[in-house]
C-alpha atoms as a PDB file:
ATOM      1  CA  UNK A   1     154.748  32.622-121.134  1.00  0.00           C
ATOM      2  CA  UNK A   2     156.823  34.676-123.967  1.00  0.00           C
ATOM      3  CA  UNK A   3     156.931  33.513-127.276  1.00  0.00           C
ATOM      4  CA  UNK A   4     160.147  34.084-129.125  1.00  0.00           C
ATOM      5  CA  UNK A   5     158.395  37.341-130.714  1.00  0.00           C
ATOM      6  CA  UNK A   6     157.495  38.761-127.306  1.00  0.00           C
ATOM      7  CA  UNK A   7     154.122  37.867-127.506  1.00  0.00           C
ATOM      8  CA  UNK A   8     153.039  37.116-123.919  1.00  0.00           C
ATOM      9  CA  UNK A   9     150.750  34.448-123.779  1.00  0.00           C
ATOM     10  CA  UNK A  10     149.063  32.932-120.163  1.00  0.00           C
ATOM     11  CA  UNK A  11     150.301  29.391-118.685  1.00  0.00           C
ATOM     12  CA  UNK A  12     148.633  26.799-119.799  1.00  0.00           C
ATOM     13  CA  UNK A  13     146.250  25.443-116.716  1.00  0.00           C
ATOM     14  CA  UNK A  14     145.362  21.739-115.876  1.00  0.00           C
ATOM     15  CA  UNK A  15     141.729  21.078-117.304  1.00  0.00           C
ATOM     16  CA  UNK A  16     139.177  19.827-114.867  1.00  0.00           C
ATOM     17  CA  UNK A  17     139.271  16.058-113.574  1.00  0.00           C
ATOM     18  CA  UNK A  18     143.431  15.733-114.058  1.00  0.00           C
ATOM     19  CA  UNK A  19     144.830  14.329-111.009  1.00  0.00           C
ATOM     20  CA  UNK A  20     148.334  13.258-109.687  1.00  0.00           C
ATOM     21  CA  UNK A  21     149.717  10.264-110.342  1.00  0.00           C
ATOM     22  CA  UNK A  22     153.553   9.950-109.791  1.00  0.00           C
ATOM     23  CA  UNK A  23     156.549  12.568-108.840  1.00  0.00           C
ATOM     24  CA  UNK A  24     159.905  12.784-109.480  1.00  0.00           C
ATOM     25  CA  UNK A  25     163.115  13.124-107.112  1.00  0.00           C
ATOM     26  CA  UNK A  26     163.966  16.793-106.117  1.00  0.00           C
ATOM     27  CA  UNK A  27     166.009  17.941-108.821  1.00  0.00           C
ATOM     28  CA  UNK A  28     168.873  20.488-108.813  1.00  0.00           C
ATOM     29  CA  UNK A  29     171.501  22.397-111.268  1.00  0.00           C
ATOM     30  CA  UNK A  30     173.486  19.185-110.009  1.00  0.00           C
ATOM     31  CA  UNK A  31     171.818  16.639-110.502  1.00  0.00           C
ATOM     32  CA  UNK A  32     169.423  17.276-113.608  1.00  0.00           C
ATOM     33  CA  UNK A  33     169.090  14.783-116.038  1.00  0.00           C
ATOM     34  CA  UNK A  34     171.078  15.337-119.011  1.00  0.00           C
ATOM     35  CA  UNK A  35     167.517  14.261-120.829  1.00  0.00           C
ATOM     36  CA  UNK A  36     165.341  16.710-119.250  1.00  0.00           C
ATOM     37  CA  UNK A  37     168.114  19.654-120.447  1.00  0.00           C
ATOM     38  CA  UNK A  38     166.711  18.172-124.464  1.00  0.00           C
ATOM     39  CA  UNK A  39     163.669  18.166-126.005  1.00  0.00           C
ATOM     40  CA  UNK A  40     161.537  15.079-124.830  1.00  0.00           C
ATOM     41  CA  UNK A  41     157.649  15.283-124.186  1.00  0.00           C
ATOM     42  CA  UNK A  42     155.313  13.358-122.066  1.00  0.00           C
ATOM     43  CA  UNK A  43     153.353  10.392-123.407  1.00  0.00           C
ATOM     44  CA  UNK A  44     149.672  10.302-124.492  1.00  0.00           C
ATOM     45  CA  UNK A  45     147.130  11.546-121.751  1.00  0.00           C
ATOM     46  CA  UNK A  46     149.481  12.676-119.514  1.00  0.00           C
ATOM     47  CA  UNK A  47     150.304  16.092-117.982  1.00  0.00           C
ATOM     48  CA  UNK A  48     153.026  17.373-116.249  1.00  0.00           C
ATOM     49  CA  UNK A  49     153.493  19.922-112.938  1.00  0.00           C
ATOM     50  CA  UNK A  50     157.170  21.641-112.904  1.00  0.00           C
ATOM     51  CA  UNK A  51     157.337  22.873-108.996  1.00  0.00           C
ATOM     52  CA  UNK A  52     160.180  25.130-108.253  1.00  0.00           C
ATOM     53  CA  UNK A  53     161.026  25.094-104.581  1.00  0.00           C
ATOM     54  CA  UNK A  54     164.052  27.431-104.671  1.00  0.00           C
ATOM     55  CA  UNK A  55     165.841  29.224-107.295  1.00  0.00           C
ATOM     56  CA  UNK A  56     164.973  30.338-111.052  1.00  0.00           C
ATOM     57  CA  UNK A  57     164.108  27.535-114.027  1.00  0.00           C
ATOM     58  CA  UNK A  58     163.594  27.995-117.650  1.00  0.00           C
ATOM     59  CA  UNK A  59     160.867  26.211-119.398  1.00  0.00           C
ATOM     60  CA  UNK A  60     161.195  26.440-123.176  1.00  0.00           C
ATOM     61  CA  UNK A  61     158.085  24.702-125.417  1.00  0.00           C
ATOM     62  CA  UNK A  62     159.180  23.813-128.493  1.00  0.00           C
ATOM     63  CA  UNK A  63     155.929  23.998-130.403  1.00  0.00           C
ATOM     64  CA  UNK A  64     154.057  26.095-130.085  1.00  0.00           C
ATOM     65  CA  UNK A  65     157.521  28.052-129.500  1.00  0.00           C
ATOM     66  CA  UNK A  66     157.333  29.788-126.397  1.00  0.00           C
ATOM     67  CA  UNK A  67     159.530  29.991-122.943  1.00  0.00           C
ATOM     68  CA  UNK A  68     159.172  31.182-119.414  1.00  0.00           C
ATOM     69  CA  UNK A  69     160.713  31.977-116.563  1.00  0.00           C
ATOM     70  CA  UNK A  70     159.329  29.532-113.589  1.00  0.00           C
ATOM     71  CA  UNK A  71     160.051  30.133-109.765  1.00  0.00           C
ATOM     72  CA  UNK A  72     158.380  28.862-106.786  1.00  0.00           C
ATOM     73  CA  UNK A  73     154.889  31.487-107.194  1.00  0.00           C
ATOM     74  CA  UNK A  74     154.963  30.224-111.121  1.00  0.00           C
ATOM     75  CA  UNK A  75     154.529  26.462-111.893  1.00  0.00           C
ATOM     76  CA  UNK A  76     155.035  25.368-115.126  1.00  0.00           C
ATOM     77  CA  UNK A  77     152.357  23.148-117.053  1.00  0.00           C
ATOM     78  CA  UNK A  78     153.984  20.331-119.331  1.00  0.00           C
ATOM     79  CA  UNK A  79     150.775  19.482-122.038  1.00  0.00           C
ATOM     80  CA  UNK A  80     150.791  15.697-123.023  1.00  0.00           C
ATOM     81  CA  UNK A  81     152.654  15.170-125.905  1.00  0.00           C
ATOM     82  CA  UNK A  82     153.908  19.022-126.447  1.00  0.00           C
ATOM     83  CA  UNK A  83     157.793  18.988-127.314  1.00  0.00           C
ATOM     84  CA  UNK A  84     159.902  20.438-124.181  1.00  0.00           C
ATOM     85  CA  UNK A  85     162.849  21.295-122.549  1.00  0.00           C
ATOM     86  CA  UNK A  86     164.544  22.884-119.442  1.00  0.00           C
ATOM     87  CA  UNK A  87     167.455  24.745-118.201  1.00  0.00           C
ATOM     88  CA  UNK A  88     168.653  25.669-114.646  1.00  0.00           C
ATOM     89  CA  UNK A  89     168.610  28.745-114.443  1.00  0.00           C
ATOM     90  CA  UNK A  90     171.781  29.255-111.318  1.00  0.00           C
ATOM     91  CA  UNK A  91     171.108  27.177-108.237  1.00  0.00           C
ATOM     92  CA  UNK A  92     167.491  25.653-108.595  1.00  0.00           C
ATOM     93  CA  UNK A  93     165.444  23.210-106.588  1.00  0.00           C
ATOM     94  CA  UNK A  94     162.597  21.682-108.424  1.00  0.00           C
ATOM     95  CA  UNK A  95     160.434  18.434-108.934  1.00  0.00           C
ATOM     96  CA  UNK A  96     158.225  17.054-111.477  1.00  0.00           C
ATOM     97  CA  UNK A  97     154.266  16.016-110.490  1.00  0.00           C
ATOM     98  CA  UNK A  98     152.763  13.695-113.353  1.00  0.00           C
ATOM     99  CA  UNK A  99     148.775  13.771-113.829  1.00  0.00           C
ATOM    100  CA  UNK A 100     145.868  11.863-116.129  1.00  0.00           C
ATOM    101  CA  UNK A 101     142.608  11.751-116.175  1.00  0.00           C
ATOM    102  CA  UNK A 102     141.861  10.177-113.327  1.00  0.00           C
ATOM    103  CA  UNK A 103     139.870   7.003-115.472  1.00  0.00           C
ATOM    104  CA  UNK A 104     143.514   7.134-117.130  1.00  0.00           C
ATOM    105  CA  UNK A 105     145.428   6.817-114.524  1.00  0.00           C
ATOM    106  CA  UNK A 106     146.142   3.192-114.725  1.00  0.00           C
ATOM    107  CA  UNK A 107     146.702   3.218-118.407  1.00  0.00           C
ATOM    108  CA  UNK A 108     149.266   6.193-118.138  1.00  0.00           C
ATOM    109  CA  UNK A 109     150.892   3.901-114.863  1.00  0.00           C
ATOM    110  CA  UNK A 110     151.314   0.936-116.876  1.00  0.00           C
ATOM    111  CA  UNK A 111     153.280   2.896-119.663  1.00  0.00           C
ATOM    112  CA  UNK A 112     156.023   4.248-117.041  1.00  0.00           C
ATOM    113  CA  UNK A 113     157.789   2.220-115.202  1.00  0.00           C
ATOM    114  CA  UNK A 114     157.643   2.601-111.337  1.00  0.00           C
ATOM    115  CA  UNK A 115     160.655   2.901-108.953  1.00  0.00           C
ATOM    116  CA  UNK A 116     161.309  -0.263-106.680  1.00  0.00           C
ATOM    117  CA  UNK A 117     160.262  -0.691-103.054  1.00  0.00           C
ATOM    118  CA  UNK A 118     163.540  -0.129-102.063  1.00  0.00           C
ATOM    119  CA  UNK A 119     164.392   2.923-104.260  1.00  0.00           C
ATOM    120  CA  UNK A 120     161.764   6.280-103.240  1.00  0.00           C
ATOM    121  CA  UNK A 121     162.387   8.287-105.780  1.00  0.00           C
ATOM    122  CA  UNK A 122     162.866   8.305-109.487  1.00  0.00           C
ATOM    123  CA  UNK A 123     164.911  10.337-112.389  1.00  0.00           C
ATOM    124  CA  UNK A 124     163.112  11.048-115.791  1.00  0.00           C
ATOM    125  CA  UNK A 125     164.810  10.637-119.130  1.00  0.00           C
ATOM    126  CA  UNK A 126     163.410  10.962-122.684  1.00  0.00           C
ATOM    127  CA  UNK A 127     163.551   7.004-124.080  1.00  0.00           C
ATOM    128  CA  UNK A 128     163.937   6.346-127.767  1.00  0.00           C
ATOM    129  CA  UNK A 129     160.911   7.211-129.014  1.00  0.00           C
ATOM    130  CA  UNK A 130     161.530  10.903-127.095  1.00  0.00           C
ATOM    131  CA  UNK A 131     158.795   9.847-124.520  1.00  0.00           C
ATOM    132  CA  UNK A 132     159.290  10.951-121.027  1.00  0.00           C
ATOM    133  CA  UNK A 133     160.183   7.739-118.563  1.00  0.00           C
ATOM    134  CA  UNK A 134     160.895   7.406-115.081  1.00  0.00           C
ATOM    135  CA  UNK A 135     164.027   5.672-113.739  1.00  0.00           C
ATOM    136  CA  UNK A 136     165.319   4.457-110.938  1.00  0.00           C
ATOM    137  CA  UNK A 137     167.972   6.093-109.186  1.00  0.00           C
ATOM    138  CA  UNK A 138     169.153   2.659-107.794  1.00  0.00           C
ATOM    139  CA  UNK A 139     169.452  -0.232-108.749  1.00  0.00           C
ATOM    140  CA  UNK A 140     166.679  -2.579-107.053  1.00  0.00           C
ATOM    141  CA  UNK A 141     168.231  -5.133-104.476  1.00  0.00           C
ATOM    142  CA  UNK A 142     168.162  -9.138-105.344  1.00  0.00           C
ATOM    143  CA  UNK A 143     165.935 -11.084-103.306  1.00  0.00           C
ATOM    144  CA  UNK A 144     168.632 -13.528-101.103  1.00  0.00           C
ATOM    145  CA  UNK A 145     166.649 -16.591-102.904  1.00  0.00           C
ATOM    146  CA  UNK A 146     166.295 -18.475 -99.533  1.00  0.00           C
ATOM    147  CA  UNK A 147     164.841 -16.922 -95.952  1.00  0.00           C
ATOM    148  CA  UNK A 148     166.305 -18.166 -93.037  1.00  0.00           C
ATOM    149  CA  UNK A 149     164.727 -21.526 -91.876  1.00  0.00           C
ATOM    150  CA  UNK A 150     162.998 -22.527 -95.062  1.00  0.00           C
ATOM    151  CA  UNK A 151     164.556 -25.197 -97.822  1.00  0.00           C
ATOM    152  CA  UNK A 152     164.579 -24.243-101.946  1.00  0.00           C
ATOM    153  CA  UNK A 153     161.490 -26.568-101.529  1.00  0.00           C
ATOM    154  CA  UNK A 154     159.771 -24.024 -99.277  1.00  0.00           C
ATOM    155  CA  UNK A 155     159.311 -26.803 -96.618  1.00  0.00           C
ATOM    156  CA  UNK A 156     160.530 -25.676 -93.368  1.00  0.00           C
ATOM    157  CA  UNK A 157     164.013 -26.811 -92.153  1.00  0.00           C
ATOM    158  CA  UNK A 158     165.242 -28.214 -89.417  1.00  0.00           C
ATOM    159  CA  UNK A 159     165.405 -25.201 -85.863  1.00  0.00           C
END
């Protein structure tokens, strides 16, 4: 990483124990969240994994201030909590890996909302408080109410 004074400084790496937990949707110059382009940060505990599959992104911490240049031989390593954003940098292909402790994994799951059944993958937005979220990238489909052959009582009906 660069800091603004041209200090180079290494990437931050994942401390020992920090597993995946949750992934974003491939992202492109396209399609990237207006929210992810502003600074937001990740909540409490939680770390975050930008993967470049094609193309050029920069990664620009906030505080301490610092940015880099991330491609698909340099990952970029979100700290929890550390004031971030990103920028496409041309045409880019990228995704997002979230990881906890792995004792904190359920804690960090309950705090982000997960996609539907029906809906794969996710898009991540700061929320009010600036906290990264997930959300879904369709809306989740309405249960008909009644399955075929079966009353509102749940008693079957007639064949």
């Amino acid at each position: 990483m660069r800091t603004r004074a041209g200090e180079t400084r290494g990437a931050a790496a994942l401390p020992h124990g920090i597993v995946p937990y949750r992934r974003t949707a491939i992202f492109d110059e396209v399609n990237l969240p207006a929210g992810l382009r502003r600074e937001h940060r990740t909540r409490t505990g939680v770390w975050g994994r930008i993967v470049v599959l094609e193309g050029r992104l920069r990664y620009c911490v906030l505080d301490p201030v610092s940015d880099c240049v991330l491609d698909p031989e340099t990952p970029g390593i979100i700290m929890p909590q550390q004031p971030h954003r990103i920028e496409p940098l041309g045409a880019v292909r990228f995704y997002i890996e979230f990881l906890a402790a792995a004792d904190g994994i359920r804690a960090a799951m309950a705090k982000t909302p997960r996609p539907g059944p029906r809906t794969p993958d996710a898009l991540i937005a700061p929320g009010e408080d600036g906290q990264i979220e997930l959300i879904e990238t369709a809306p989740r489909q309405k249960s008909r109410g009644k399955r075929e052959g079966r009353s509102r009582g749940g008693e079957k009906g007639p064949r």
